[in-house]
Structures are given as C-alpha cells and as structure tokens.
N, C-alpha and C. Protein backbone atom coordinates (compact mmCIF):
# COMPACT_ATOMS: atom_id res chain seq x y z
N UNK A 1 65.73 26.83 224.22
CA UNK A 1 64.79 27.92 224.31
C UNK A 1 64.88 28.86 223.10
N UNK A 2 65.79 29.02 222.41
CA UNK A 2 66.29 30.00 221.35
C UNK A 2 65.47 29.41 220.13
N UNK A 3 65.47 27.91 220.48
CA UNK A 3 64.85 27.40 218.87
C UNK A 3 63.47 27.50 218.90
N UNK A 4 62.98 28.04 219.85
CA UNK A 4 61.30 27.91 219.99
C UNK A 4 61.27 29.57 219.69
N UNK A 5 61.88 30.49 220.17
CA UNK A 5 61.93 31.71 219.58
C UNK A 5 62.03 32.26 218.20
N UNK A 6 62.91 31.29 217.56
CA UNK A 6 62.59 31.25 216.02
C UNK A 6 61.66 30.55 215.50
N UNK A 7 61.73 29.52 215.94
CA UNK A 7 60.01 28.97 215.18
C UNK A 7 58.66 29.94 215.38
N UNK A 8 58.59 30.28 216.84
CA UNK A 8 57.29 31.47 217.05
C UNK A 8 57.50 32.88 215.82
N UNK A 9 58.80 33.17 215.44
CA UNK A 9 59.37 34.61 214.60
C UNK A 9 58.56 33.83 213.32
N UNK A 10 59.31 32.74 212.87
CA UNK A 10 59.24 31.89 211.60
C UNK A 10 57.28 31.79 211.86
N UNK A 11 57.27 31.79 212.49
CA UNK A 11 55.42 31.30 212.06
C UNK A 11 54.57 32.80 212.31
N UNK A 12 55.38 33.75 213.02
CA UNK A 12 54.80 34.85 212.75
C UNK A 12 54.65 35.73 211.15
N UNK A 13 56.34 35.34 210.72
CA UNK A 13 56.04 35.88 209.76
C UNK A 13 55.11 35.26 208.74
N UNK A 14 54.87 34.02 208.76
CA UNK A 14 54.20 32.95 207.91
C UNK A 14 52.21 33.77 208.23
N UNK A 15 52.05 33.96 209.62
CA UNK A 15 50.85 34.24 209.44
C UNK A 15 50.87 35.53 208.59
N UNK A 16 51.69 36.62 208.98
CA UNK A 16 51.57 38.11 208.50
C UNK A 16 51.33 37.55 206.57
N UNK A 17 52.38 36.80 205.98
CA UNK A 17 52.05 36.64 205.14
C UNK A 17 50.52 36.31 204.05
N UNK A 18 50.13 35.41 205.02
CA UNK A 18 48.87 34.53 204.66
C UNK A 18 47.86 35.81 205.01
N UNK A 19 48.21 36.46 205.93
CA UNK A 19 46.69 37.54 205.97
C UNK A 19 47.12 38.70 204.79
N UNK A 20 48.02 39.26 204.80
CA UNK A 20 48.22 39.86 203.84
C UNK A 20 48.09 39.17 202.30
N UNK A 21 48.50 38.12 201.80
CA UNK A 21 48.10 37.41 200.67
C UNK A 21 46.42 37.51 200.68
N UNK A 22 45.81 36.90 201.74
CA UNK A 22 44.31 37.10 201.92
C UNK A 22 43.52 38.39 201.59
N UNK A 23 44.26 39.48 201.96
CA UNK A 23 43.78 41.25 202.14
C UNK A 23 43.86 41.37 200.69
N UNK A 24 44.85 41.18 199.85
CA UNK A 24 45.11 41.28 198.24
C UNK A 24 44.54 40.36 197.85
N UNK A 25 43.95 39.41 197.89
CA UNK A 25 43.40 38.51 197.15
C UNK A 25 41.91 39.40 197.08
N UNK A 26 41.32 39.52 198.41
CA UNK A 26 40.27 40.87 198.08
C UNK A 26 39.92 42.22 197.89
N UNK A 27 41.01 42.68 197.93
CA UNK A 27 40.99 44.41 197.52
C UNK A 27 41.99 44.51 196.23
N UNK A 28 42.66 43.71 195.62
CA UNK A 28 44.08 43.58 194.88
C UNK A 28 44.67 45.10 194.93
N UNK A 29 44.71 45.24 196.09
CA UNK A 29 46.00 46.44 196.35
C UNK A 29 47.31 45.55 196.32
N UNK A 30 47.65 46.54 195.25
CA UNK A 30 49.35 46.10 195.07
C UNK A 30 50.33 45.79 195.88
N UNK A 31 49.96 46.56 197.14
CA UNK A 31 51.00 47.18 198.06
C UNK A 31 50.97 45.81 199.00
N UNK A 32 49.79 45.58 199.33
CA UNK A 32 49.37 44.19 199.83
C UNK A 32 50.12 43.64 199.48
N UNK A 33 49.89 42.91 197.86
CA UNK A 33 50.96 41.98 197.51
C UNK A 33 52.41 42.12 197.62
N UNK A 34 53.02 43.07 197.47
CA UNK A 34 54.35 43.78 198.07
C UNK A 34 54.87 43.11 199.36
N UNK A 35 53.97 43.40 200.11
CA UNK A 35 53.72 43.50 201.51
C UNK A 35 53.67 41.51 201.73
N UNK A 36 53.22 41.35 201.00
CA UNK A 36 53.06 39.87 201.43
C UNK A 36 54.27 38.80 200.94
N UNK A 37 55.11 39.29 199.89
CA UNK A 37 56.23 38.78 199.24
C UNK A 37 57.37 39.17 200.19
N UNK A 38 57.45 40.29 200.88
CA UNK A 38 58.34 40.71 201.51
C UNK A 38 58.23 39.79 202.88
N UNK A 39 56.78 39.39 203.78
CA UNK A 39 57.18 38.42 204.81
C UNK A 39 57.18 37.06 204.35
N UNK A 40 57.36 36.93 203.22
CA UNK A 40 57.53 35.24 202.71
C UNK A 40 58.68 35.32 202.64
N UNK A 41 59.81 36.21 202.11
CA UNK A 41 60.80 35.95 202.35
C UNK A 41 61.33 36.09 203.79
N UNK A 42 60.33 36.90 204.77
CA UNK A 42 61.26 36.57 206.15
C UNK A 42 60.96 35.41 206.80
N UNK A 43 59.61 34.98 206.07
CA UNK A 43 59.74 33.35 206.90
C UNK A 43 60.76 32.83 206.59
N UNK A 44 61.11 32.57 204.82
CA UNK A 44 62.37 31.86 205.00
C UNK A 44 63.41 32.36 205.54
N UNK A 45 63.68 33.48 206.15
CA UNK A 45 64.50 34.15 206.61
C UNK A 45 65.00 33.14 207.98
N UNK A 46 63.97 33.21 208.75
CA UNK A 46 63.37 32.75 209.77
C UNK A 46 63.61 31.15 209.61
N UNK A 47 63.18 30.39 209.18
CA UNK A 47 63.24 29.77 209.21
C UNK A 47 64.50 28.80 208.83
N UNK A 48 65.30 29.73 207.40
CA UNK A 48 66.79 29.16 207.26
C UNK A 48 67.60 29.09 208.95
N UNK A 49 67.10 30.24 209.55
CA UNK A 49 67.60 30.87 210.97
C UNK A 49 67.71 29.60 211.77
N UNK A 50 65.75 29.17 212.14
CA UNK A 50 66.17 28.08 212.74
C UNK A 50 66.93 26.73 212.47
N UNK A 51 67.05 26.70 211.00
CA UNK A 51 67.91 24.82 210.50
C UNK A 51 69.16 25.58 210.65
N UNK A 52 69.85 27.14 210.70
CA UNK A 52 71.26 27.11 210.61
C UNK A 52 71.61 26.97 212.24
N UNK A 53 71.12 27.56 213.14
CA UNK A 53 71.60 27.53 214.48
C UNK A 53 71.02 26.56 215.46
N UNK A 54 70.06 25.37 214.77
CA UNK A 54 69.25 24.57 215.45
C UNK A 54 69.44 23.18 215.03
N UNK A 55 69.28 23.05 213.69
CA UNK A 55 69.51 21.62 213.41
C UNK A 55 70.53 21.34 212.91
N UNK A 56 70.79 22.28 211.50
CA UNK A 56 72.23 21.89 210.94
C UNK A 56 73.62 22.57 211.68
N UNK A 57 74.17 22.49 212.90
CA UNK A 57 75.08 22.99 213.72
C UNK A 57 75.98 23.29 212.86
N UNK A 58 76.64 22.02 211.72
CA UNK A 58 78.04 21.95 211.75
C UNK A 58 77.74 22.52 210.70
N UNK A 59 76.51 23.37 209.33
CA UNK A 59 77.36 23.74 208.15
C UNK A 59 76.64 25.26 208.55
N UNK A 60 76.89 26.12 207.57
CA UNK A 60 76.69 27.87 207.68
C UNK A 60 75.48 27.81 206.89
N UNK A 61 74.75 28.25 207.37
CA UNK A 61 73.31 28.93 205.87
C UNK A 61 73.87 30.53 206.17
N UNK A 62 74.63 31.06 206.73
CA UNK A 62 74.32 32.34 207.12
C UNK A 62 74.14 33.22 205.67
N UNK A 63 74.72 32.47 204.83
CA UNK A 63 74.80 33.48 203.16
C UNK A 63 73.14 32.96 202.80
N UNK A 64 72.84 31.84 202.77
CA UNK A 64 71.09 31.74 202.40
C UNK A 64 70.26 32.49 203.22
N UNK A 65 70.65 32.79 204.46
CA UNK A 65 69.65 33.69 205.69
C UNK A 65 69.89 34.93 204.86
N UNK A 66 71.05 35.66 204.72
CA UNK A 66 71.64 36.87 204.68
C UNK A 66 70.94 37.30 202.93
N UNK A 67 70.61 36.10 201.93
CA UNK A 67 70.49 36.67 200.49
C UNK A 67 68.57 36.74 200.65
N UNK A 68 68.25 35.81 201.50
CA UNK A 68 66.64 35.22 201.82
C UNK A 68 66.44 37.12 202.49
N UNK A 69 67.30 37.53 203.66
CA UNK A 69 66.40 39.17 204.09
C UNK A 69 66.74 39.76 202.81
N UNK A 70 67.88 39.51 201.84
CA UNK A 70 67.59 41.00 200.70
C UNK A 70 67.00 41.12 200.03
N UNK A 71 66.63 39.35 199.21
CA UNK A 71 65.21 39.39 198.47
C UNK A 71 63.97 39.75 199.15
N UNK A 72 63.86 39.57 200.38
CA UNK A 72 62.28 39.57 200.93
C UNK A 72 62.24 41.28 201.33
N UNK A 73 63.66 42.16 201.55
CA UNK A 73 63.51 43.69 201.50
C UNK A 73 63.60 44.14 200.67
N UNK A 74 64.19 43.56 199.59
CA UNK A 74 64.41 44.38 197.93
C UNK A 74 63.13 44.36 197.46
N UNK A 75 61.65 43.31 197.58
CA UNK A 75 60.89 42.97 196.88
C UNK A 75 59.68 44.53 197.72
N UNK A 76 60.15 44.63 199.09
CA UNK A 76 59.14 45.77 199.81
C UNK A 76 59.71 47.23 199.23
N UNK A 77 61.22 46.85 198.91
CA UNK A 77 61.15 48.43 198.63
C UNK A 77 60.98 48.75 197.23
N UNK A 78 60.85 48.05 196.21
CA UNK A 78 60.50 47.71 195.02
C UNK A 78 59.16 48.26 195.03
N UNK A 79 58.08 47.58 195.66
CA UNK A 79 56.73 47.83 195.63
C UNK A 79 56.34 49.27 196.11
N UNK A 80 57.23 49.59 197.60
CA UNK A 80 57.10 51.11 197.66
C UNK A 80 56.89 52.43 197.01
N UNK A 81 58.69 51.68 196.17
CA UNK A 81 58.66 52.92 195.34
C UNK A 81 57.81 53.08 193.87
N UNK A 82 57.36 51.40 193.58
CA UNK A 82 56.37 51.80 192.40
C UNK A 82 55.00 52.03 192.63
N UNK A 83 54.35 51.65 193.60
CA UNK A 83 53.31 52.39 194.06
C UNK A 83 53.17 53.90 194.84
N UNK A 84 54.68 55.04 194.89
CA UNK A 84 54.09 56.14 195.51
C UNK A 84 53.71 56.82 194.23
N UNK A 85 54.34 56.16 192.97
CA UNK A 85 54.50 57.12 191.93
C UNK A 85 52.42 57.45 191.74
C-alpha cells in the first residue's frame, strides 16, 4: 500500500510540473519556471523514494533522495529570491 502512495506523490509532482512548465511556456514568468524546476526535482525525489523503499530493498538511495529535495529546493529558493528583487 505504501508503494502506491508514492507513485500517486511521484505523479503528482510530475503533473504540478508539466502544468507549470505549460503556464511558462505561455506567460514566460520566471517564477513559473522556478516553480516548475523545483517539482521536477520532487518527482525525482519521489520517485528515487519509491525504487529505494520499493524495489531496490537491499541498497540505500537515501543520499540520491536526500541531494534530489536540495536541488529541487535550492533551485525554488534561488528563483524567489531573484525575482523579489
């Protein structure tokens, strides 16, 4: 049951992405694109999630899960702070 909970997280963030990529593709607000780099990295977030606790049992991704949320939050707060200026 846990692995269907990450796949639904993993494909949520995958849609948030794709509509947001979509929203910047027609307004090219920056923030959009920000916004859309930041849930691409939580799909893979998400999704390292499900191959570490679902398929691959016996090895750790937890350092690829753990570096996958800092790029995909470093890249939102990046965009934040150069778009309040």
């Amino acid at each position: 049951m846990a692995g269907v909970v990450y796949i639904l997280s993993a494909l949520t963030c995958l849609a948030c992405a794709l509509l947001l990529g979509r929203g910047y593709a027609r307004t090219k607000s920056r923030l959009l694109l920000w916004s859309c780099l930041c849930f691409t990295g939580l799909f893979a977030n998400n999704a390292l999630l499900f191959l570490d606790l679902v398929v691959y049992t016996q090895k750790d991704l937890s350092l690829w899960r753990s570096l996958a949320a800092l790029v995909a939050l470093s890249l939102l707060l990046i965009g934040l702070i150069w778009e309040s200026e």
